[in-house]
C-alpha atoms as a PDB file:
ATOM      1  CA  UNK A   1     -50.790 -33.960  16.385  1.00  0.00           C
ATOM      2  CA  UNK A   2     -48.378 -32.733  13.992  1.00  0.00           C
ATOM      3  CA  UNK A   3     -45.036 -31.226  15.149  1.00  0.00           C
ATOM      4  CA  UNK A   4     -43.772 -27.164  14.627  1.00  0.00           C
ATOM      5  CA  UNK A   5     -43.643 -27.014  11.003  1.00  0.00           C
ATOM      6  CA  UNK A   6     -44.741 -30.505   9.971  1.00  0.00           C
ATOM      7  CA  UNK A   7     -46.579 -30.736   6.902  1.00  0.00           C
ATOM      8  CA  UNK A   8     -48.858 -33.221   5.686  1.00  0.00           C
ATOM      9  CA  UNK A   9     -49.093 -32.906   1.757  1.00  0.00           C
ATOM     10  CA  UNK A  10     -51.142 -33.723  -0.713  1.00  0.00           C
ATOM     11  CA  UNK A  11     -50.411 -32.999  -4.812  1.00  0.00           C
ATOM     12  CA  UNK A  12     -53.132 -33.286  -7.644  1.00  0.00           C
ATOM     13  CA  UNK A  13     -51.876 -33.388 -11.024  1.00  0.00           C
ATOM     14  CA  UNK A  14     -55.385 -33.329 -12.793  1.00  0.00           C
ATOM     15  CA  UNK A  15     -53.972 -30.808 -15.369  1.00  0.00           C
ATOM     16  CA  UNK A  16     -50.307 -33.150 -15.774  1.00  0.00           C
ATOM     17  CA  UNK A  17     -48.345 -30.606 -17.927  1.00  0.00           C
ATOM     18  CA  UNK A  18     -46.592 -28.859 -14.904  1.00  0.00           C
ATOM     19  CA  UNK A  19     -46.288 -33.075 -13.232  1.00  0.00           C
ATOM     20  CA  UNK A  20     -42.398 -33.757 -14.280  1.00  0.00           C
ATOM     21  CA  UNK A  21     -41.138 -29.925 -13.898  1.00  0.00           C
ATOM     22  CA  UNK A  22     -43.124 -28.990 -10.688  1.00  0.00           C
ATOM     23  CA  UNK A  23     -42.420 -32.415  -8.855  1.00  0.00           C
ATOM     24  CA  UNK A  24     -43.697 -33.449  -5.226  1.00  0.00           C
ATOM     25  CA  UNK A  25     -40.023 -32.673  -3.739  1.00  0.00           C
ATOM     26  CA  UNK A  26     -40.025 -29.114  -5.165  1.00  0.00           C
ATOM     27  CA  UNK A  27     -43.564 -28.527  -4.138  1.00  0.00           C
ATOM     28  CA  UNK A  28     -42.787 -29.528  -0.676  1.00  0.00           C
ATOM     29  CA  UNK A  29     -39.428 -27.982  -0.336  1.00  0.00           C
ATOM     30  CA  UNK A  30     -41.585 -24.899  -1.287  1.00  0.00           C
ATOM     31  CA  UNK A  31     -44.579 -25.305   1.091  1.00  0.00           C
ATOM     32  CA  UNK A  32     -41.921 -25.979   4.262  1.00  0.00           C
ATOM     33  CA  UNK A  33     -40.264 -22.814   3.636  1.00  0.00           C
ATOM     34  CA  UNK A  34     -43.302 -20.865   4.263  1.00  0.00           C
ATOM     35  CA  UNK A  35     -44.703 -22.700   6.708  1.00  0.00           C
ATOM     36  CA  UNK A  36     -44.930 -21.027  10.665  1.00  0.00           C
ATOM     37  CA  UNK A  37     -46.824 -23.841  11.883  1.00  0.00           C
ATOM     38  CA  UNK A  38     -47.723 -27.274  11.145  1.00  0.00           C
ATOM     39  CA  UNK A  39     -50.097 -27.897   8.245  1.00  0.00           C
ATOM     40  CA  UNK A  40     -52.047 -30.306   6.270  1.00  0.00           C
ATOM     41  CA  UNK A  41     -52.385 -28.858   2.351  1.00  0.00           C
ATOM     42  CA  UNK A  42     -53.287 -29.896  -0.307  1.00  0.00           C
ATOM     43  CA  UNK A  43     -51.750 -28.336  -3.664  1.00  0.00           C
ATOM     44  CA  UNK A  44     -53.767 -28.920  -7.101  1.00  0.00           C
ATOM     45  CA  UNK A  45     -52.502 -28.388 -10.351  1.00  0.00           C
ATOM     46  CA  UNK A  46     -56.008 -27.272 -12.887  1.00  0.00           C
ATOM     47  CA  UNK A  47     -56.481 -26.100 -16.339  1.00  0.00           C
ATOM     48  CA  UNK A  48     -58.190 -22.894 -17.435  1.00  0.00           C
ATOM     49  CA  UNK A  49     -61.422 -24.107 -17.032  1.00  0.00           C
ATOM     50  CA  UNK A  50     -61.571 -25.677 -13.905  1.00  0.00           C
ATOM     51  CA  UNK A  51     -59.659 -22.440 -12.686  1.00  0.00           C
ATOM     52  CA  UNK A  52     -61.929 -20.660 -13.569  1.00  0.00           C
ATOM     53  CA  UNK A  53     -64.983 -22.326 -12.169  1.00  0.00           C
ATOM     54  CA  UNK A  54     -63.524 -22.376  -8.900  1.00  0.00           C
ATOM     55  CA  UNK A  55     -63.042 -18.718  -9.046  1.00  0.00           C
ATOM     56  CA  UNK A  56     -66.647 -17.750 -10.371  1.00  0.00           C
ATOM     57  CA  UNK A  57     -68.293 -20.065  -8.253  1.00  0.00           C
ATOM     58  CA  UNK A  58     -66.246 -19.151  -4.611  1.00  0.00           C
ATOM     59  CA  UNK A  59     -65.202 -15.309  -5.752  1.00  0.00           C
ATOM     60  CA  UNK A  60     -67.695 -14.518  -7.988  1.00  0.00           C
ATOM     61  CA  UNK A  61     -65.037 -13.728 -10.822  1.00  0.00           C
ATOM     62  CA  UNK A  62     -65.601 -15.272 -13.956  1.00  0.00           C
ATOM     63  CA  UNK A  63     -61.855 -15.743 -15.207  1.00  0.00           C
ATOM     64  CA  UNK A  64     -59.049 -18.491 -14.241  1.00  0.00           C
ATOM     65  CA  UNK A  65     -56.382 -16.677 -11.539  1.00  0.00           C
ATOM     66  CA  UNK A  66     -53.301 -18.397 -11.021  1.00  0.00           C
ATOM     67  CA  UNK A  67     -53.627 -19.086  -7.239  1.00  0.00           C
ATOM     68  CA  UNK A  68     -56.743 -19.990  -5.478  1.00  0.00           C
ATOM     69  CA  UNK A  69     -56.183 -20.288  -1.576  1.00  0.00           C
ATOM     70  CA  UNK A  70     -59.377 -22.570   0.450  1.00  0.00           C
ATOM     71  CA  UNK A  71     -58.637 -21.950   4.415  1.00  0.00           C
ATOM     72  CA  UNK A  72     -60.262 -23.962   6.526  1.00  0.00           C
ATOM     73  CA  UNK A  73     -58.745 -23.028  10.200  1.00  0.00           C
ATOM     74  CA  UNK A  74     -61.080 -20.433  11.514  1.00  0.00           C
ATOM     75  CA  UNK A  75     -59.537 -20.645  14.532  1.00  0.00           C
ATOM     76  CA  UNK A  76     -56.120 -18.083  14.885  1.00  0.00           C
ATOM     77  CA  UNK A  77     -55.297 -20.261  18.203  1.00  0.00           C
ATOM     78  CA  UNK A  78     -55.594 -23.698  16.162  1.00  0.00           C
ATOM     79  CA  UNK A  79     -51.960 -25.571  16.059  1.00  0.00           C
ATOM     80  CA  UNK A  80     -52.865 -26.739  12.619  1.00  0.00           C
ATOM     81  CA  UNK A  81     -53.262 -24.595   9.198  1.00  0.00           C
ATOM     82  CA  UNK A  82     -55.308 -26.297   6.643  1.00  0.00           C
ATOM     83  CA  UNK A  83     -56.193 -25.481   2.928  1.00  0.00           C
ATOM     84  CA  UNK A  84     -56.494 -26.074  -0.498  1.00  0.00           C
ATOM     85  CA  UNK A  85     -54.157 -24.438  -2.895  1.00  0.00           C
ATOM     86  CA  UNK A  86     -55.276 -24.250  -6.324  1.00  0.00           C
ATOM     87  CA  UNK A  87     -52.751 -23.380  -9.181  1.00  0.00           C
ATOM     88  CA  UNK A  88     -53.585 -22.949 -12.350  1.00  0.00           C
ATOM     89  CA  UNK A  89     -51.534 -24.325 -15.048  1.00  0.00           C
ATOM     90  CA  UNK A  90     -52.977 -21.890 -18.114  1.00  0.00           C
ATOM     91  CA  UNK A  91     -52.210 -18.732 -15.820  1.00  0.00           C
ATOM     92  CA  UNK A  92     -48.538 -19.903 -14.464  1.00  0.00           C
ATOM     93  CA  UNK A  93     -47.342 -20.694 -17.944  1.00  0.00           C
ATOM     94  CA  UNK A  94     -48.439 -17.145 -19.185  1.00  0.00           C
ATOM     95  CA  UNK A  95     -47.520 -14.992 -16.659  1.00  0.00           C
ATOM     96  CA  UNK A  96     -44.123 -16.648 -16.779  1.00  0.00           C
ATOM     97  CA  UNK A  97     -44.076 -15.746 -19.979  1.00  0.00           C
ATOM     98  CA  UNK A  98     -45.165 -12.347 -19.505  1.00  0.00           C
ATOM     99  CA  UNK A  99     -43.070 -11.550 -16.940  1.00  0.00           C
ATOM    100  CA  UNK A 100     -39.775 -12.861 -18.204  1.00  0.00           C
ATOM    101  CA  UNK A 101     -39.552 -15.450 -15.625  1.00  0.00           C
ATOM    102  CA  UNK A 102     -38.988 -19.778 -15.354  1.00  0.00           C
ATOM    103  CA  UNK A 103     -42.213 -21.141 -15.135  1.00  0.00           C
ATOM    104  CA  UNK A 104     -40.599 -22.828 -11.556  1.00  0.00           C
ATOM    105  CA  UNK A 105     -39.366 -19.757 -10.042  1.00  0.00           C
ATOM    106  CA  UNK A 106     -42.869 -18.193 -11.056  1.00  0.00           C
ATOM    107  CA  UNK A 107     -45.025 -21.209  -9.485  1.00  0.00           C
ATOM    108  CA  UNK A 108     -42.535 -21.373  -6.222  1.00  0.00           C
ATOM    109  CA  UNK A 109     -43.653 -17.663  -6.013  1.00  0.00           C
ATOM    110  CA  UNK A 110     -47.114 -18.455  -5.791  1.00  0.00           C
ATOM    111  CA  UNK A 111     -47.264 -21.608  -4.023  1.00  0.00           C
ATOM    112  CA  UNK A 112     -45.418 -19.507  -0.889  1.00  0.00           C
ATOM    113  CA  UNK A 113     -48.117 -16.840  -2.088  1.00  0.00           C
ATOM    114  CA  UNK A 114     -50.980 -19.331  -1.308  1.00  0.00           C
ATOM    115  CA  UNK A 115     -49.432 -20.987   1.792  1.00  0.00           C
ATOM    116  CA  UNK A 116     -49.212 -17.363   3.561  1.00  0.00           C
ATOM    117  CA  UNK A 117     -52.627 -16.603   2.620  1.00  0.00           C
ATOM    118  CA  UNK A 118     -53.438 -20.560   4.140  1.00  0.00           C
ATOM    119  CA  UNK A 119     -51.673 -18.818   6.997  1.00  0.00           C
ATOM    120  CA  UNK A 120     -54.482 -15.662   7.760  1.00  0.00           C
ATOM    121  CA  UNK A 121     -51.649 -13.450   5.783  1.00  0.00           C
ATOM    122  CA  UNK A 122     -53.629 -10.907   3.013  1.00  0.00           C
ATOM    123  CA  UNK A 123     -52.574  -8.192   0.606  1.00  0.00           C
ATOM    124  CA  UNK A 124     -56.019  -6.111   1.254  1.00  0.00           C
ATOM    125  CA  UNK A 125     -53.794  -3.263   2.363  1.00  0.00           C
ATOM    126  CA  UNK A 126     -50.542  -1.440   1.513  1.00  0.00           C
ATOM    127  CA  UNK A 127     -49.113  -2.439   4.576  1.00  0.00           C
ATOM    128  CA  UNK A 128     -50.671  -5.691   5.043  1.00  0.00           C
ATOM    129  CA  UNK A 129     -49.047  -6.295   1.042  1.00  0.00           C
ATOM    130  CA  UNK A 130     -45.774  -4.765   1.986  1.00  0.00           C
ATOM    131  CA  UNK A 131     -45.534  -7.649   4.913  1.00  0.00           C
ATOM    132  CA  UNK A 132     -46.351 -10.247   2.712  1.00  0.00           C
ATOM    133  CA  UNK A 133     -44.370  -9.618  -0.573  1.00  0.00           C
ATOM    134  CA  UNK A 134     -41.246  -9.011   2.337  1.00  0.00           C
ATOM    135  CA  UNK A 135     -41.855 -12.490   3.574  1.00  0.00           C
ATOM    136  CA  UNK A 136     -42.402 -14.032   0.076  1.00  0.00           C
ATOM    137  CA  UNK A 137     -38.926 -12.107  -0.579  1.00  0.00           C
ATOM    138  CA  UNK A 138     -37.250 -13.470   1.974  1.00  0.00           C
ATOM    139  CA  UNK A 139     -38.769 -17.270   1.848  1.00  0.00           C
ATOM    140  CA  UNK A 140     -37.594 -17.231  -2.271  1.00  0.00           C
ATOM    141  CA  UNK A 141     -34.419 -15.794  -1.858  1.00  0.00           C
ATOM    142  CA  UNK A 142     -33.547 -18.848   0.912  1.00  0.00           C
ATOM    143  CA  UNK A 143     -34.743 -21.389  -1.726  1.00  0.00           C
ATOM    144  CA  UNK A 144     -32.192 -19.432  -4.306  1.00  0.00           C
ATOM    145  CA  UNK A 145     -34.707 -17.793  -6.311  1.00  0.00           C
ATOM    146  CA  UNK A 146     -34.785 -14.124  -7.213  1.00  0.00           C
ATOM    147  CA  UNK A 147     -37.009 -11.306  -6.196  1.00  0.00           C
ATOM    148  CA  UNK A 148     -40.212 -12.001  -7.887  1.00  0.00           C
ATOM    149  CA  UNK A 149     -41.582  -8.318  -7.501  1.00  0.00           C
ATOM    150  CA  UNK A 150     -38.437  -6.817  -9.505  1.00  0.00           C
ATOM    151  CA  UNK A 151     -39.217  -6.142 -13.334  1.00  0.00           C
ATOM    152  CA  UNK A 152     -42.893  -7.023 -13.207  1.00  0.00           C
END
């Protein structure tokens, strides 16, 4: 059984542009820092079209998103959070763009973004979105990274 806060990760680089800037380390340190329990994810790096796929086919939207989050613990009393985390690589690059930000402080954004949702946390309503973007906050600014919801 895995310990409080032990992670058992998995990358997949099958889109490898984001491979030497968005290394294993990073993607770990990431994943730890919003972790509240021990988990076992798995973080996968796509291109549009796989992206977007996996979006029509599981969310019935027919467009890439940049963050795609599989849960598999049903179970709120389970001691272990599981998922998939999908990123995708089209998305992060222009939205970085877009928003004036380093393609790694965008994707540390949304990898915490995916592991709270792995985590049963949602942005459904304002103050279930308030909770979430204050934890996201709070996780980035530990790793050194700004406030990802100013000037967006």
């Amino acid at each position: 059984m895995l310990q409080k806060n032990k992670l058992s990760l998995s990358v997949q680089y099958p889109d490898k542009r984001l491979q030497d800037l968005i290394t294993r380390p990073k993607l770990r340190s990431w994943v730890k820092a919003a972790l509240l329990a021990p988990a076992q994810i798995t973080l996968r790096f796509v291109d549009a079209e796989e992206g977007r796929t996996l979006n029509r086919n599981y969310r019935g939207k027919d467009y890439a998103t940049n963050v795609l989050t599989f849960a598999y613990t049903e179970d709120e009393d389970s001691e272990v959070t599981q998922a998939d985390i999908i990123l995708c690589t089209d998305v992060l690059e222009r939205e970085a763009a877009e928003q004036e930000k380093t393609l790694e402080a965008h994707t540390a954004h949304l990898v915490i973004h995916g592991v709270l949702h792995a985590q049963g946390y949602d942005h459904e309503s304002d103050e279930e979105a308030e909770e979430m973007e204050a934890l996201e906050i709070e996780f980035l600014a530990d790793l050194g990274y700004a406030n990802p919801y100013l000037n967006t």
